[in-house]
PDB file of N, CA and C in Angstrom:
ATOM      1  N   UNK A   1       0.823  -1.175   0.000  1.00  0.00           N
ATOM      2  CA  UNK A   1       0.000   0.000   0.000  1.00  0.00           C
ATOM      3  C   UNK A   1       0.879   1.256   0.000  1.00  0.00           C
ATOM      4  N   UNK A   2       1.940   1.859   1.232  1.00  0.00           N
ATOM      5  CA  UNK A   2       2.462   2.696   1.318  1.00  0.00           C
ATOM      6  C   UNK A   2       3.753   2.238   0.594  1.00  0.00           C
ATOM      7  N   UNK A   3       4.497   2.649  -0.293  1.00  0.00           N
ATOM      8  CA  UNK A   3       5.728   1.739  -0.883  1.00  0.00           C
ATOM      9  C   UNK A   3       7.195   2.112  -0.013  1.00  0.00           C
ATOM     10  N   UNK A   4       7.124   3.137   0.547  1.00  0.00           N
ATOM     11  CA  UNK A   4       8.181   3.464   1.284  1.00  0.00           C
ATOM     12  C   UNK A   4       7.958   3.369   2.687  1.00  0.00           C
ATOM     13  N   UNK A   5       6.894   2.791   3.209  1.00  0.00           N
ATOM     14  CA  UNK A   5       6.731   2.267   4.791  1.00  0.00           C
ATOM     15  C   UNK A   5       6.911   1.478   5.137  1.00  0.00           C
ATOM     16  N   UNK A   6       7.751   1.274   6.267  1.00  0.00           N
ATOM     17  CA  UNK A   6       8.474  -0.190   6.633  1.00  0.00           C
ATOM     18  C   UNK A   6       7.938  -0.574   8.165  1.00  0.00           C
ATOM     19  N   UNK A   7       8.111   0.735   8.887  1.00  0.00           N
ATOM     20  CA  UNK A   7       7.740   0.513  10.601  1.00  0.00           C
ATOM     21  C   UNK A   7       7.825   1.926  10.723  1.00  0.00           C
ATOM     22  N   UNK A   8       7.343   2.057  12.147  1.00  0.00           N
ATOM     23  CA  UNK A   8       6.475   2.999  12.821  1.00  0.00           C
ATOM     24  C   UNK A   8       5.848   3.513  12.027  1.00  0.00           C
ATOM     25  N   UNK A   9       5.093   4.877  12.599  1.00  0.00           N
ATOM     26  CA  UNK A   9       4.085   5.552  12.095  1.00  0.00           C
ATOM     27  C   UNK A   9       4.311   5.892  11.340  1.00  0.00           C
ATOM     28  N   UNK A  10       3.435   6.263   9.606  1.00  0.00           N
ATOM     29  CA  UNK A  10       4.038   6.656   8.845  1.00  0.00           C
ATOM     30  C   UNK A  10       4.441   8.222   8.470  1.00  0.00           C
ATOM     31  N   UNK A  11       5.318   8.755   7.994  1.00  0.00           N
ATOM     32  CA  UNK A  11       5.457  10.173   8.089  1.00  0.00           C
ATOM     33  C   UNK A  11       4.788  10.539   7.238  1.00  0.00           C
ATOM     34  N   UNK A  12       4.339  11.766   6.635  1.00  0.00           N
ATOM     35  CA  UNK A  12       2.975  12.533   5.914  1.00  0.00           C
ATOM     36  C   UNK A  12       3.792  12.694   4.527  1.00  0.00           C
ATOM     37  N   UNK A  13       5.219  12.173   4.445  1.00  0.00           N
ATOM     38  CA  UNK A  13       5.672  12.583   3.533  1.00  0.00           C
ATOM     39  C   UNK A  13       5.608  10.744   2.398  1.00  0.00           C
ATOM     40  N   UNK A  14       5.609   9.919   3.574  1.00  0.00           N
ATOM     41  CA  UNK A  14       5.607   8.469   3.211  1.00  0.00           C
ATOM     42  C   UNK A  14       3.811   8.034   2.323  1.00  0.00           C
ATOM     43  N   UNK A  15       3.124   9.079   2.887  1.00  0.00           N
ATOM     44  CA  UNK A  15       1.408   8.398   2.216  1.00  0.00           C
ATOM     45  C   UNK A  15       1.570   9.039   0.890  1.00  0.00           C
ATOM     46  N   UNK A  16       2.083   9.823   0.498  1.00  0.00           N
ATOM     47  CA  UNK A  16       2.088  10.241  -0.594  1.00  0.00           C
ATOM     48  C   UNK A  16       2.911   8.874  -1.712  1.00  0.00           C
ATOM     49  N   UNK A  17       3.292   8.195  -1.470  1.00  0.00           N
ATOM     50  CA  UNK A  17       3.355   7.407  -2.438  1.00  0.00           C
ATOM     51  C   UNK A  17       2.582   5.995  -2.035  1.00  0.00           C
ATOM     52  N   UNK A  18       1.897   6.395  -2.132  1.00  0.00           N
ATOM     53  CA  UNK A  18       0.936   5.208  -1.426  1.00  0.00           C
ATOM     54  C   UNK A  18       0.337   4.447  -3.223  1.00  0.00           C
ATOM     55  N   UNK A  19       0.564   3.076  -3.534  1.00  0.00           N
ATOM     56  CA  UNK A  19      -0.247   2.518  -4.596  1.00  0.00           C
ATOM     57  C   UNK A  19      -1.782   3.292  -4.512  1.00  0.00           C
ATOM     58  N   UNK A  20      -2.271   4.050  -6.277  1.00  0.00           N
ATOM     59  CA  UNK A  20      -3.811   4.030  -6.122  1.00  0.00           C
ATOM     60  C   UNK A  20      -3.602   5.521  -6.008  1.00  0.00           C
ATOM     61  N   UNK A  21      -2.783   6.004  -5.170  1.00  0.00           N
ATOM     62  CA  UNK A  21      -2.901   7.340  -5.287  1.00  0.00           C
ATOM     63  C   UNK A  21      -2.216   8.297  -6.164  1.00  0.00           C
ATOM     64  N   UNK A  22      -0.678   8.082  -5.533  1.00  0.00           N
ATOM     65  CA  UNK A  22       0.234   9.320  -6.524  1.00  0.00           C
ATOM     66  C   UNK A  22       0.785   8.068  -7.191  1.00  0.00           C
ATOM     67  N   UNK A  23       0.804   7.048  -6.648  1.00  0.00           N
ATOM     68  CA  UNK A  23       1.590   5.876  -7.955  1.00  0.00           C
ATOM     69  C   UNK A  23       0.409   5.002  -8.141  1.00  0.00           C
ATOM     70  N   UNK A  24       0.366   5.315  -9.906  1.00  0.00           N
ATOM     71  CA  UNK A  24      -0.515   3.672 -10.327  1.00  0.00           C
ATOM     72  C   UNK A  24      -0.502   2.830 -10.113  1.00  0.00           C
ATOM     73  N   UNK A  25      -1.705   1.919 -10.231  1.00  0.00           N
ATOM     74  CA  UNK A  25      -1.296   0.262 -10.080  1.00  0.00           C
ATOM     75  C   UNK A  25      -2.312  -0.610  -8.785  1.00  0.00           C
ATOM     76  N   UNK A  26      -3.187   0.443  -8.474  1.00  0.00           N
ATOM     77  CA  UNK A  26      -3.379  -0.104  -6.997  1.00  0.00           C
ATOM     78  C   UNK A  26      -4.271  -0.803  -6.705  1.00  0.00           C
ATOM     79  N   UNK A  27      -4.730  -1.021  -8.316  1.00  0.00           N
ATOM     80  CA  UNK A  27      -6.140  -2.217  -8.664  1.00  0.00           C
ATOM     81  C   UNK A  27      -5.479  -2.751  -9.666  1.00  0.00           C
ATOM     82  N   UNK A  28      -4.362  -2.962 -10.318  1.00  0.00           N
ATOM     83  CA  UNK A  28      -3.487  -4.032 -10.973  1.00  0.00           C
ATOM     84  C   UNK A  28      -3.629  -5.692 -10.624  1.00  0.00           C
ATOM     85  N   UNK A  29      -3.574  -5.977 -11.709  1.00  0.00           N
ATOM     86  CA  UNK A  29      -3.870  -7.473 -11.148  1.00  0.00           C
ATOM     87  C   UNK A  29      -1.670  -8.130 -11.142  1.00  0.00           C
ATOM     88  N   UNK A  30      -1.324  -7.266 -11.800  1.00  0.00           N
ATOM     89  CA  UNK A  30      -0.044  -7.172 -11.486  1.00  0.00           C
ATOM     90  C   UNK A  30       0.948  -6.140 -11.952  1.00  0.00           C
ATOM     91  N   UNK A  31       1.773  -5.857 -11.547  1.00  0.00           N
ATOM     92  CA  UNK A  31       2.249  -4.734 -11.722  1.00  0.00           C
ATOM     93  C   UNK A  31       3.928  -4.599 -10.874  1.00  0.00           C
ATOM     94  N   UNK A  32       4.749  -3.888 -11.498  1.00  0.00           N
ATOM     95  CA  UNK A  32       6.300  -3.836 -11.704  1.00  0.00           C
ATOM     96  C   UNK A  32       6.736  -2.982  -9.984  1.00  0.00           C
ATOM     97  N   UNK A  33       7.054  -3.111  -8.997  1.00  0.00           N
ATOM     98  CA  UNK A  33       7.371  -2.504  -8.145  1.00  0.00           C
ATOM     99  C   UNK A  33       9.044  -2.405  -7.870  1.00  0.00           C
ATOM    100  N   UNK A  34       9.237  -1.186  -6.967  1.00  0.00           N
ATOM    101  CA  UNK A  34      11.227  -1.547  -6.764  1.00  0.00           C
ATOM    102  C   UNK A  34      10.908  -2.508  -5.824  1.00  0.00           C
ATOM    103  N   UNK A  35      12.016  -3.294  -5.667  1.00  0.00           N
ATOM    104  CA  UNK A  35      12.324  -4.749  -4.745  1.00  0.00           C
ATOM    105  C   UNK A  35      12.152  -4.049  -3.205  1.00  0.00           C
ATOM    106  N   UNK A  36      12.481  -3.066  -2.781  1.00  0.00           N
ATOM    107  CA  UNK A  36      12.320  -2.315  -1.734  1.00  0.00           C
ATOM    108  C   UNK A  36      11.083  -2.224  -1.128  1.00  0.00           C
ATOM    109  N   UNK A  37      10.002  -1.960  -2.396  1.00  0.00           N
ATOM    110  CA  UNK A  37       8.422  -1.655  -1.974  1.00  0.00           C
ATOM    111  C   UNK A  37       7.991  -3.091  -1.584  1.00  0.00           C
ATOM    112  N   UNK A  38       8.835  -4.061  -1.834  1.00  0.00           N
ATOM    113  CA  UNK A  38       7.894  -5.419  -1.730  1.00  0.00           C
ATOM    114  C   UNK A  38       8.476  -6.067  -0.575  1.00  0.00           C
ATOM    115  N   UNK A  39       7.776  -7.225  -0.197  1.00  0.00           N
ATOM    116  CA  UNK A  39       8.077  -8.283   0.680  1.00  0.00           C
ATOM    117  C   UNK A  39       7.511  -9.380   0.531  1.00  0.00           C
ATOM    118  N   UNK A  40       8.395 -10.428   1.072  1.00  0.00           N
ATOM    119  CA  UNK A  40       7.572 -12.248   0.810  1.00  0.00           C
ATOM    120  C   UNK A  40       6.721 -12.324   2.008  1.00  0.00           C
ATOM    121  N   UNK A  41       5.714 -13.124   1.211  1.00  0.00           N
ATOM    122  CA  UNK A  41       4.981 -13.680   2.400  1.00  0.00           C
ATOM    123  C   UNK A  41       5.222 -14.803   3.068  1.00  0.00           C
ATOM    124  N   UNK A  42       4.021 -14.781   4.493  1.00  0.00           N
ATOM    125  CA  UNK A  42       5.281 -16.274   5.259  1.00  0.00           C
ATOM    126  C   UNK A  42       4.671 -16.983   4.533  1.00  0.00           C
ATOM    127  N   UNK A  43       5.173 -18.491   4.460  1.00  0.00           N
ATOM    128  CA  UNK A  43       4.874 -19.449   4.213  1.00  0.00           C
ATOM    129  C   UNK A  43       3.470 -20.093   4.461  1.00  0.00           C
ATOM    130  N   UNK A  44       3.464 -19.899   5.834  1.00  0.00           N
ATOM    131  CA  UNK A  44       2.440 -19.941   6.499  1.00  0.00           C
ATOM    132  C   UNK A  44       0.962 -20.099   6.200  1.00  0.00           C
ATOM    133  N   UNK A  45       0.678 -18.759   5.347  1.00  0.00           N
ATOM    134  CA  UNK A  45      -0.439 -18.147   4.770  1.00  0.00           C
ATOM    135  C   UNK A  45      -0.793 -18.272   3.592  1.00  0.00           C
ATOM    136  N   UNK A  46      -1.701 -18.612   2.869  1.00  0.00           N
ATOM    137  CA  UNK A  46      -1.948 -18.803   1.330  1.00  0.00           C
ATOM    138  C   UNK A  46      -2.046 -17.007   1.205  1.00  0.00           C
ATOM    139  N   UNK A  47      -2.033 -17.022  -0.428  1.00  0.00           N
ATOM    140  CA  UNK A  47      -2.191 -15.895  -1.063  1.00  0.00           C
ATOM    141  C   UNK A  47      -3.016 -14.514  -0.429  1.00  0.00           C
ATOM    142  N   UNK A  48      -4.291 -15.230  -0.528  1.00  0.00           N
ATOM    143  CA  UNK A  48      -5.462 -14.900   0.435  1.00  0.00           C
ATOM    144  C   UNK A  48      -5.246 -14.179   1.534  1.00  0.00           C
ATOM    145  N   UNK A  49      -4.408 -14.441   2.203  1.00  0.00           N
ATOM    146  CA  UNK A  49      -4.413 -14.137   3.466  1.00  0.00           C
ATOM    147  C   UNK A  49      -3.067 -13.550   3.377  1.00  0.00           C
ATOM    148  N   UNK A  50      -2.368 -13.485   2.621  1.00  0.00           N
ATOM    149  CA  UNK A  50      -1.254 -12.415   3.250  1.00  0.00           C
ATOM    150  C   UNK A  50      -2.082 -10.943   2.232  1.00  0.00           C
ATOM    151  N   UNK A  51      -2.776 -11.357   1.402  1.00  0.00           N
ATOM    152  CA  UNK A  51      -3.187  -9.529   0.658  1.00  0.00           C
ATOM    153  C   UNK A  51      -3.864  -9.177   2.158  1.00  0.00           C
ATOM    154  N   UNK A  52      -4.215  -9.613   2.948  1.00  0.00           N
ATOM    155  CA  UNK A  52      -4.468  -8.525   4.150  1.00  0.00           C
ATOM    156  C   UNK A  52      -3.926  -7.877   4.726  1.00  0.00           C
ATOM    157  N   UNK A  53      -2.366  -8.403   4.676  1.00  0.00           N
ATOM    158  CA  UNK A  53      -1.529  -7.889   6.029  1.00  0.00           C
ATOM    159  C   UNK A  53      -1.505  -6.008   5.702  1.00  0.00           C
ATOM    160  N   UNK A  54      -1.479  -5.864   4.443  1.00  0.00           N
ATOM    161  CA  UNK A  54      -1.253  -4.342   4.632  1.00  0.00           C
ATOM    162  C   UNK A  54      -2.114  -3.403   4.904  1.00  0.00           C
ATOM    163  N   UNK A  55      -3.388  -3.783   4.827  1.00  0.00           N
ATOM    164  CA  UNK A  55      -4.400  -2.966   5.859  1.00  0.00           C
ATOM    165  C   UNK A  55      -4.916  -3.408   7.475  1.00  0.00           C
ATOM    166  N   UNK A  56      -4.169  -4.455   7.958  1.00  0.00           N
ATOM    167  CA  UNK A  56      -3.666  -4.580   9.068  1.00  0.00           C
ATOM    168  C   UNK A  56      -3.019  -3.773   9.487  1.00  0.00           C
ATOM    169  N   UNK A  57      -1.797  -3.611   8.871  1.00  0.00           N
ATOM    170  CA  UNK A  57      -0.336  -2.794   9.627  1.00  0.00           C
ATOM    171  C   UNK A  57      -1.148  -1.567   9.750  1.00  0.00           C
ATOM    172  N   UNK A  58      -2.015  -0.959   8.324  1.00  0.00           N
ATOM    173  CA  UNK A  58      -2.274   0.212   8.495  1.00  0.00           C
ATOM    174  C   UNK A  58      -3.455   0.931   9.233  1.00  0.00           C
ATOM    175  N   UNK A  59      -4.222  -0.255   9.663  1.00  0.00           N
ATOM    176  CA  UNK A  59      -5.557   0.172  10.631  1.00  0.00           C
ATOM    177  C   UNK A  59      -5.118  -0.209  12.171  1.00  0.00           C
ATOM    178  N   UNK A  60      -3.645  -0.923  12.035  1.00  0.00           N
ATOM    179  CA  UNK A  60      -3.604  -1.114  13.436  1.00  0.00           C
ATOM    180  C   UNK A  60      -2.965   0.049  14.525  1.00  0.00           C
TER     181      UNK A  60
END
């Protein structure tokens, strides 16, 4: 969601590149990101269930 948020709160300067908003892509069914903006999911979790984690981090 935020491509440059990693941990803590995010700074006002970090939502601005938020997918959907100032960067395209945020209803992509796929789409080219820097390796930076991304992360693996655990193992753990099917597909399904890790597209949640990022409105987790961000409503929590």
């Amino acid at each position: 969601m935020f491509t440059k948020w990693l941990d803590r709160k995010p700074k006002s300067d970090e939502q601005s590149h938020a997918l959907g908003a100032t960067v395209d892509g945020g209803l992509s069914e796929y789409m080219v990101l820097n390796e930076n903006a991304a992360v693996f999911s655990p193992e753990t979790l099917t597909d399904n269930q890790s597209s949640t984690l990022p409105v987790a981090a961000f409503v929590n």
